[in-house]
Protein backbone atom coordinates (compact mmCIF):
# COMPACT_ATOMS: atom_id res chain seq x y z
CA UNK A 1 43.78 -28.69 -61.18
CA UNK A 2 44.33 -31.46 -63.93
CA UNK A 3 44.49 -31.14 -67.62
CA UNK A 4 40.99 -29.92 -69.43
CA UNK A 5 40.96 -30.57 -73.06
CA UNK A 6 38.29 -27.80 -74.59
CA UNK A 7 38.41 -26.41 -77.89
CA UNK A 8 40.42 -24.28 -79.22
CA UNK A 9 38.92 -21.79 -82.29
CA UNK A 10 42.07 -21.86 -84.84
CA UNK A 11 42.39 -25.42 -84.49
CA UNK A 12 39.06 -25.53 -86.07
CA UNK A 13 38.82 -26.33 -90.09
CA UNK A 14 35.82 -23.79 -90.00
CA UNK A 15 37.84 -21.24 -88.60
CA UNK A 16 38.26 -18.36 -91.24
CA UNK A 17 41.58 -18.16 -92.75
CA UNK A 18 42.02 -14.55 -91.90
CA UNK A 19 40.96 -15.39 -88.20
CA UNK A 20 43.79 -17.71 -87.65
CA UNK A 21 46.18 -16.29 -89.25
CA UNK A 22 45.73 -12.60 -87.67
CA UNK A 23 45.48 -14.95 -84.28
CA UNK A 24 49.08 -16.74 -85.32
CA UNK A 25 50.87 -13.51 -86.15
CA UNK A 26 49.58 -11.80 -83.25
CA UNK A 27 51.54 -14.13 -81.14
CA UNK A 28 54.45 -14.37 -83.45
CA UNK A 29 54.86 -10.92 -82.69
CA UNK A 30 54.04 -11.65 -78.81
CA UNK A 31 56.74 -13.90 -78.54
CA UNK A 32 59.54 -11.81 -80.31
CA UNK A 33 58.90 -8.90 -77.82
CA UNK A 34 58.85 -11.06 -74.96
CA UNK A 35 62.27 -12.54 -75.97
CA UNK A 36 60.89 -16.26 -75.56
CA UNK A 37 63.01 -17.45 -77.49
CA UNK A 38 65.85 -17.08 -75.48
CA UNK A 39 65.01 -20.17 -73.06
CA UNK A 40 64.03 -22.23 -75.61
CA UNK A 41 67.76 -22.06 -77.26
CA UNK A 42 68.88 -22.42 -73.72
CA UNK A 43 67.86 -25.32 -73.18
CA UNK A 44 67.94 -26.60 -77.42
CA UNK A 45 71.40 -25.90 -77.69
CA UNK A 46 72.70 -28.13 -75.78
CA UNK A 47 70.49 -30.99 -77.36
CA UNK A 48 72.25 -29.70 -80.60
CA UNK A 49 75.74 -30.19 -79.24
CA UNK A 50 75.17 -33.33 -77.80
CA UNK A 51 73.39 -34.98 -81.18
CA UNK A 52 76.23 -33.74 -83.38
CA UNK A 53 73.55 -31.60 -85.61
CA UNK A 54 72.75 -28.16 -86.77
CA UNK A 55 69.15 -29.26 -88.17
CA UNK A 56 65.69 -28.40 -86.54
CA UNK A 57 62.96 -30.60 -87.83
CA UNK A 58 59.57 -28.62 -86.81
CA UNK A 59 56.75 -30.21 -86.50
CA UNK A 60 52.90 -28.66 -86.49
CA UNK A 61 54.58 -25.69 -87.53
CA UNK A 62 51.26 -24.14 -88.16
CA UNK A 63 52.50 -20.52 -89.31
CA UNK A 64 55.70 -20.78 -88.86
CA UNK A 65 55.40 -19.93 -84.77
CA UNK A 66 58.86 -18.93 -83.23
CA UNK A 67 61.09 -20.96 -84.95
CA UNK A 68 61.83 -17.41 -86.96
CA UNK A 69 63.18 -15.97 -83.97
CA UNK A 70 64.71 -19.56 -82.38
CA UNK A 71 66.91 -19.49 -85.43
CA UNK A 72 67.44 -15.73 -85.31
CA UNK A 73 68.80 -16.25 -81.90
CA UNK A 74 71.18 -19.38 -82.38
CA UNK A 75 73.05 -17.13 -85.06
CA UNK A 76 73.42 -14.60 -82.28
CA UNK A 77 75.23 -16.82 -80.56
CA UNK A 78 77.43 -17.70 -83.57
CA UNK A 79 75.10 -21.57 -83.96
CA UNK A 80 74.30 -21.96 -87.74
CA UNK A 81 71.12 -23.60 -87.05
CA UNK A 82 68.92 -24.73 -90.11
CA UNK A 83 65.60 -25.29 -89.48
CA UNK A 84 62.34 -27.19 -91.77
CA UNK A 85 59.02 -26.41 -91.47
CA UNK A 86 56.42 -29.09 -91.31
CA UNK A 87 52.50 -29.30 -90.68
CA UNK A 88 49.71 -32.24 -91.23
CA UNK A 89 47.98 -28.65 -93.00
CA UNK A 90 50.94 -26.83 -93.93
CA UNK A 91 50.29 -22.89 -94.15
CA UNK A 92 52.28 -22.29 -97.72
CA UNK A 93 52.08 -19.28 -98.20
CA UNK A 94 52.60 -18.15 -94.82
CA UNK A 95 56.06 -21.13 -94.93
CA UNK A 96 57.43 -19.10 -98.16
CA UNK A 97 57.02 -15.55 -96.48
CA UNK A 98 59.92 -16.90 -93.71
CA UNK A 99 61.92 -18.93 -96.18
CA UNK A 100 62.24 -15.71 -98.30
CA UNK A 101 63.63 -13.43 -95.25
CA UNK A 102 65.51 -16.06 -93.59
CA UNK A 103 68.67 -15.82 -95.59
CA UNK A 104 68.52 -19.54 -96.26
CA UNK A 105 68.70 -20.41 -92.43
CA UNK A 106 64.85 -22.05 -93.16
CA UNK A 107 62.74 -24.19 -95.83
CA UNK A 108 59.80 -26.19 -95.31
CA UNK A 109 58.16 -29.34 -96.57
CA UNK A 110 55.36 -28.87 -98.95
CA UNK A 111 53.66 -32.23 -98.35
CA UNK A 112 51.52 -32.65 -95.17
CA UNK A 113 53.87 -34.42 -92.32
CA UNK A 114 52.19 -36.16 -89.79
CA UNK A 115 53.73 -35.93 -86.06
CA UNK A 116 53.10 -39.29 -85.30
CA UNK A 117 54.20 -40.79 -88.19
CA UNK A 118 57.36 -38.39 -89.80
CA UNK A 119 59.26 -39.61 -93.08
CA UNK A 120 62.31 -41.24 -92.29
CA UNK A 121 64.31 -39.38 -94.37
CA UNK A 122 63.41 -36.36 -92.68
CA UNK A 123 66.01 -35.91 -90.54
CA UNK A 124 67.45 -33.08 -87.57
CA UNK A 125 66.06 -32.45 -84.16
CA UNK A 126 62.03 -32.89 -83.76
CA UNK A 127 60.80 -29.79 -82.37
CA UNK A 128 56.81 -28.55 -81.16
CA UNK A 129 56.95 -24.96 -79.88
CA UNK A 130 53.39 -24.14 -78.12
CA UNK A 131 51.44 -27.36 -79.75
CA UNK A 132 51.98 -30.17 -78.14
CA UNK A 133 49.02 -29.39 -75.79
CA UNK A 134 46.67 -29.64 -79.14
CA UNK A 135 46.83 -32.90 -78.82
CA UNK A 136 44.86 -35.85 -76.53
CA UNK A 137 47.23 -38.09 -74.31
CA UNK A 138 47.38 -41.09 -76.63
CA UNK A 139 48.12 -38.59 -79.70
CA UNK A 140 51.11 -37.18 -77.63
CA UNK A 141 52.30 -40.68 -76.62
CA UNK A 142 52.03 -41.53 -80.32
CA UNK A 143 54.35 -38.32 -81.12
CA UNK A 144 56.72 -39.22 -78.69
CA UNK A 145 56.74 -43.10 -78.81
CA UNK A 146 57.52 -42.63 -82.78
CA UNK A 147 60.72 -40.41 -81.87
CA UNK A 148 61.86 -42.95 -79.50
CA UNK A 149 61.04 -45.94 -81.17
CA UNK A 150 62.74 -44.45 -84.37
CA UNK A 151 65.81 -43.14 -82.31
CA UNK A 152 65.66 -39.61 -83.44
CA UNK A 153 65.89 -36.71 -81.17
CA UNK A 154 63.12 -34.53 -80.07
CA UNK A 155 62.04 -30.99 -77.69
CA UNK A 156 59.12 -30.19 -76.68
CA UNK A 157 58.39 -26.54 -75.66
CA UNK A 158 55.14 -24.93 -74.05
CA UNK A 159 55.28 -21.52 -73.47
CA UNK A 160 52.06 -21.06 -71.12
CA UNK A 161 50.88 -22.68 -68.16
CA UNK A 162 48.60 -22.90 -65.91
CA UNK A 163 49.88 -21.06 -63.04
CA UNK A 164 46.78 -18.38 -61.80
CA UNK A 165 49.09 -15.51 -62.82
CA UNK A 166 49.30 -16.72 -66.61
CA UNK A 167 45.54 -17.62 -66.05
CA UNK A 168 44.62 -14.38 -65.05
CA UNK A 169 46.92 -12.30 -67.22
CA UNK A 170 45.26 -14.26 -70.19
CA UNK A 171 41.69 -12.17 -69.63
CA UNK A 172 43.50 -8.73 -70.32
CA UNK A 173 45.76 -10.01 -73.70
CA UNK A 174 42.93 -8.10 -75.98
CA UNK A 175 44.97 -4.96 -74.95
CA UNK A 176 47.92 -5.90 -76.82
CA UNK A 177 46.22 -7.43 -79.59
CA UNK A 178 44.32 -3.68 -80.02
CA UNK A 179 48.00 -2.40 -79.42
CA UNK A 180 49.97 -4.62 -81.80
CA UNK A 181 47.64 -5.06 -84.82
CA UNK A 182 48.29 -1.98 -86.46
CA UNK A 183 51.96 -2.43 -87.04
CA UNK A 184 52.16 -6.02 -87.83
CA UNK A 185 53.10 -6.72 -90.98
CA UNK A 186 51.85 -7.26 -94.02
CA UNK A 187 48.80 -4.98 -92.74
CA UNK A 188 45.60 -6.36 -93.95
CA UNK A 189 42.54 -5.07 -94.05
CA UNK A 190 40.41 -8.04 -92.44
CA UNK A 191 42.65 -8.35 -89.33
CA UNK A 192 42.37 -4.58 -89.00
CA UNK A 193 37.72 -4.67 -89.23
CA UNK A 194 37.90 -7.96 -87.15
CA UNK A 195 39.84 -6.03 -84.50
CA UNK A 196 38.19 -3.11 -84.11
CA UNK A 197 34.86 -3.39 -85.94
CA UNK A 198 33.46 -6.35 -84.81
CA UNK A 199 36.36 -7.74 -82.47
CA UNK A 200 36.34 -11.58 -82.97
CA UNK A 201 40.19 -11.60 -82.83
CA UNK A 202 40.28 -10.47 -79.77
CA UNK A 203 37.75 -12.61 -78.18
CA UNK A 204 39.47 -15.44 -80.35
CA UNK A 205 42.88 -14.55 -78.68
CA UNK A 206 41.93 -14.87 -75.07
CA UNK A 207 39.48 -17.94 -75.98
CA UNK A 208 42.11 -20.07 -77.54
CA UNK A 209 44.72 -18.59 -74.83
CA UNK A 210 42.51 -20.01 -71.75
CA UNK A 211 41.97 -22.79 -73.31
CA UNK A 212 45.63 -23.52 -74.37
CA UNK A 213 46.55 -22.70 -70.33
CA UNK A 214 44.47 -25.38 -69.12
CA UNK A 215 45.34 -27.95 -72.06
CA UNK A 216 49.59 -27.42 -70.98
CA UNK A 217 50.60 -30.75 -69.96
CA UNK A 218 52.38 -30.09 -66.40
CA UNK A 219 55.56 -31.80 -65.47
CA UNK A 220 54.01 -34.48 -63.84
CA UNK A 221 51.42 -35.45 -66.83
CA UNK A 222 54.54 -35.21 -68.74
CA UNK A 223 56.69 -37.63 -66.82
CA UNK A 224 53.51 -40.15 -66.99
CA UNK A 225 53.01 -40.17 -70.20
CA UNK A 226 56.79 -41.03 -70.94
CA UNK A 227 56.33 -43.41 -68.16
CA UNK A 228 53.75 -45.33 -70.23
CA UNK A 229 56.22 -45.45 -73.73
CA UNK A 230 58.17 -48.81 -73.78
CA UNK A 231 62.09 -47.85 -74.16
CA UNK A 232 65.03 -48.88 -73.14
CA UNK A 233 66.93 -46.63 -71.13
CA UNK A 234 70.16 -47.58 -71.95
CA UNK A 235 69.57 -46.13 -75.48
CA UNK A 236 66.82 -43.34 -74.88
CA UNK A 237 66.29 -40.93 -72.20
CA UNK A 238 64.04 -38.36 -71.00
CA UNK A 239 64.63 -34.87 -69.25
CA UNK A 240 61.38 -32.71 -68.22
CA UNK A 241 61.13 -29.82 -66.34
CA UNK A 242 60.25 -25.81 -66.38
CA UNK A 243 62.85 -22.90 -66.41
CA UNK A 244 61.32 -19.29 -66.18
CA UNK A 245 60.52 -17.01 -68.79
CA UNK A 246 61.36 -13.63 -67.74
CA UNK A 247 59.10 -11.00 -67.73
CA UNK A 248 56.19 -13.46 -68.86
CA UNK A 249 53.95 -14.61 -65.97
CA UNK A 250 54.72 -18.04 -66.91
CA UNK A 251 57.11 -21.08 -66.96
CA UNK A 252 58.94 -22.56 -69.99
CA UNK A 253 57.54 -26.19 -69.72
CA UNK A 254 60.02 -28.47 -71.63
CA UNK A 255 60.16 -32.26 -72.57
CA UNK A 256 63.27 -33.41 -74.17
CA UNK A 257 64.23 -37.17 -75.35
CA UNK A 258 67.54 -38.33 -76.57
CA UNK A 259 68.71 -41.27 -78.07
CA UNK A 260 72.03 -42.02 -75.75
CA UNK A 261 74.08 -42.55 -79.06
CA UNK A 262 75.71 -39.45 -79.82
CA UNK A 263 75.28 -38.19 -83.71
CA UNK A 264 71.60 -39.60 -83.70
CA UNK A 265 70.20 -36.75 -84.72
C-alpha cells in the first residue's frame, strides 16, 4: 500500500490548545518509556562525529517531541549534545518548560522558522523526529533540497510505520492514554475531563496515529524523492533505511544527508 495523505486533528489551527497539547505529551511520555530514543542516537551520533558538531538544529519541533530524551541520552553516553528548538508555530510556553529542566543542554528560537527556508545563521545538525510525514512530497523535497542546496547536514526520523502490526496496535493505544494521563505532568484539569468525561483525546490519539502510519514515507518513497533533488554527489550524499525499535511493533525509518566536507555542520 502507497502513501495516503489524510488529516491529521493536531495539525489543525482549530484544534483546541488543550487537545494538542494533552495529545503531544501523551506521546512524549510514550516515547520515553519505550526507550526510542536510543536508535535515534544510534544512528545521530555518528552524523555528529563525522560533521565535527555537538549542535542539533530541530525543526517542527512542535512541543518539544523527543529531543528531551535524544539529548538526555547522548549525555549518557558522555556526548555533550546541545540542541535548539524551532517551529513555523512555535509552542513557547511548552519550549521554556524544557529549556528550564534541561540544565542548559537546550534553548529554542522564539521567531517562527520555516523548514524549507531556515536562517542561515542557524546553524548544527537539521533534525525532524516523527514530522516529516506532515508534509506533501513537494514540501518534503523543499525541506530537503534547502539542506542540500545550502550544504548543511540533516536526519530525518519516523518512528511509526506502516507495517499491519503498528497498524493494528494503533486501534488499542486509548489504553495507555487512560493509563498514562493521570501521572503526566503538570496535571491539568482539561486533559484529565477530555479523557475520561467525554474522551476526545483518546479518539484524537488513535485518529492522528492511523493517520500518521499511513502518511510514513517508506524507504522507497524516500529514496525517490531524493532521487528527484538536483545534487552533486561528490559533495552531498544520502543514506536511508530502517533499524528496529525494540519492543515497539515498528521500524525506525531514517533519512540522513551529508555534505561530504567534513566540519559542515
Amino acid at each position: 500500500m502507497g502513501r495516503i495523505h489524510l488529516f491529521e486533528f493536531h495539525d489543525q489551527t482549530w484544534c483546541p490548545a488543550p487537545l494538542r497539547d494533552a495529545a503531544t505529551a501523551y506521546l512524549f511520555q510514550a516515547f520515553k518509556i519505550g526507550h526510542q530514543a536510543t536508535p535515534i542516537v544510534d544512528e545521530l551520533a555518528p552524523v555528529l562525529d563525522e560533521m565535527g558538531t555537538h549542535q542539533l538544529l530541530d525543526l517542527c519541533s512542535g512541543g518539544g517531541g523527543p529531543m528531551p530524551l535524544v539529548v538526555d541520552e547522548f549525555r549518557e553516553r558522555g556526548i555533550d549534545a546541545r540542541a535548539t528548538l524551532t517551529d513555523r508555530f512555535p509552542n513557547l510556553p511548552r519550549f521554556r518548560r524544557i529549556v528550564e529542566s534541561s540544565k542548559g543542554a537546550i534553548d529554542y528560537r522564539e521567531e517562527p522558522v520555516d523548514a524549507i527556508d531556515v536562517p542561515a545563521e542557524l546553524k548544527g545538525v537539521r533534525t525532524l523526529f516523527n514530522s516529516f510525514h506532515h508534509f506533501r512530497p513537494e514540501e518534503a523535497k523543499g525541506i530537503l533540497r534547502s539542506a542540500s542546496d545550502s550544504g548543511r547536514p540533516i536526519a530525518v526520523f519516523e518512528l511509526v510505520g506502516r507495517e499491519p502490526l503498528m497498524v493494528l496496535s494503533i486501534f488499542f493505544v486509548w489504553i495507555p492514554v487512560l493509563l498514562l494521563m493521570p501521572f503526566i505532568r503538570p496535571v491539568r484539569f482539561s486533559w484529565l475531563f477530555f479523557t475520561y468525561v467525554i474522551p476526545l483525546i483518546p479518539l484524537l490519539v488513535v485518529w492522528d496515529g492511523l493517520v500518521s502510519c499511513f502518511r510514513i514515507y517508506s524507504v522507497d518513497e524516500l529514496e525517490a524523492l531524493v532521487a528527484e533533488i538536483p545534487i552533486d554527489p561528490a559533495k552531498y550524499r544520502w543514506r536511508i533505511g530502517q533499524v528496529s525499535q525494540g519492543k515497539v511493533p515498528a521500524k525506525l525509518t531514517f533519512l540522513v544527508g551529508m555534505p561530504v566536507e567534513p566540519g559542515s555542520g
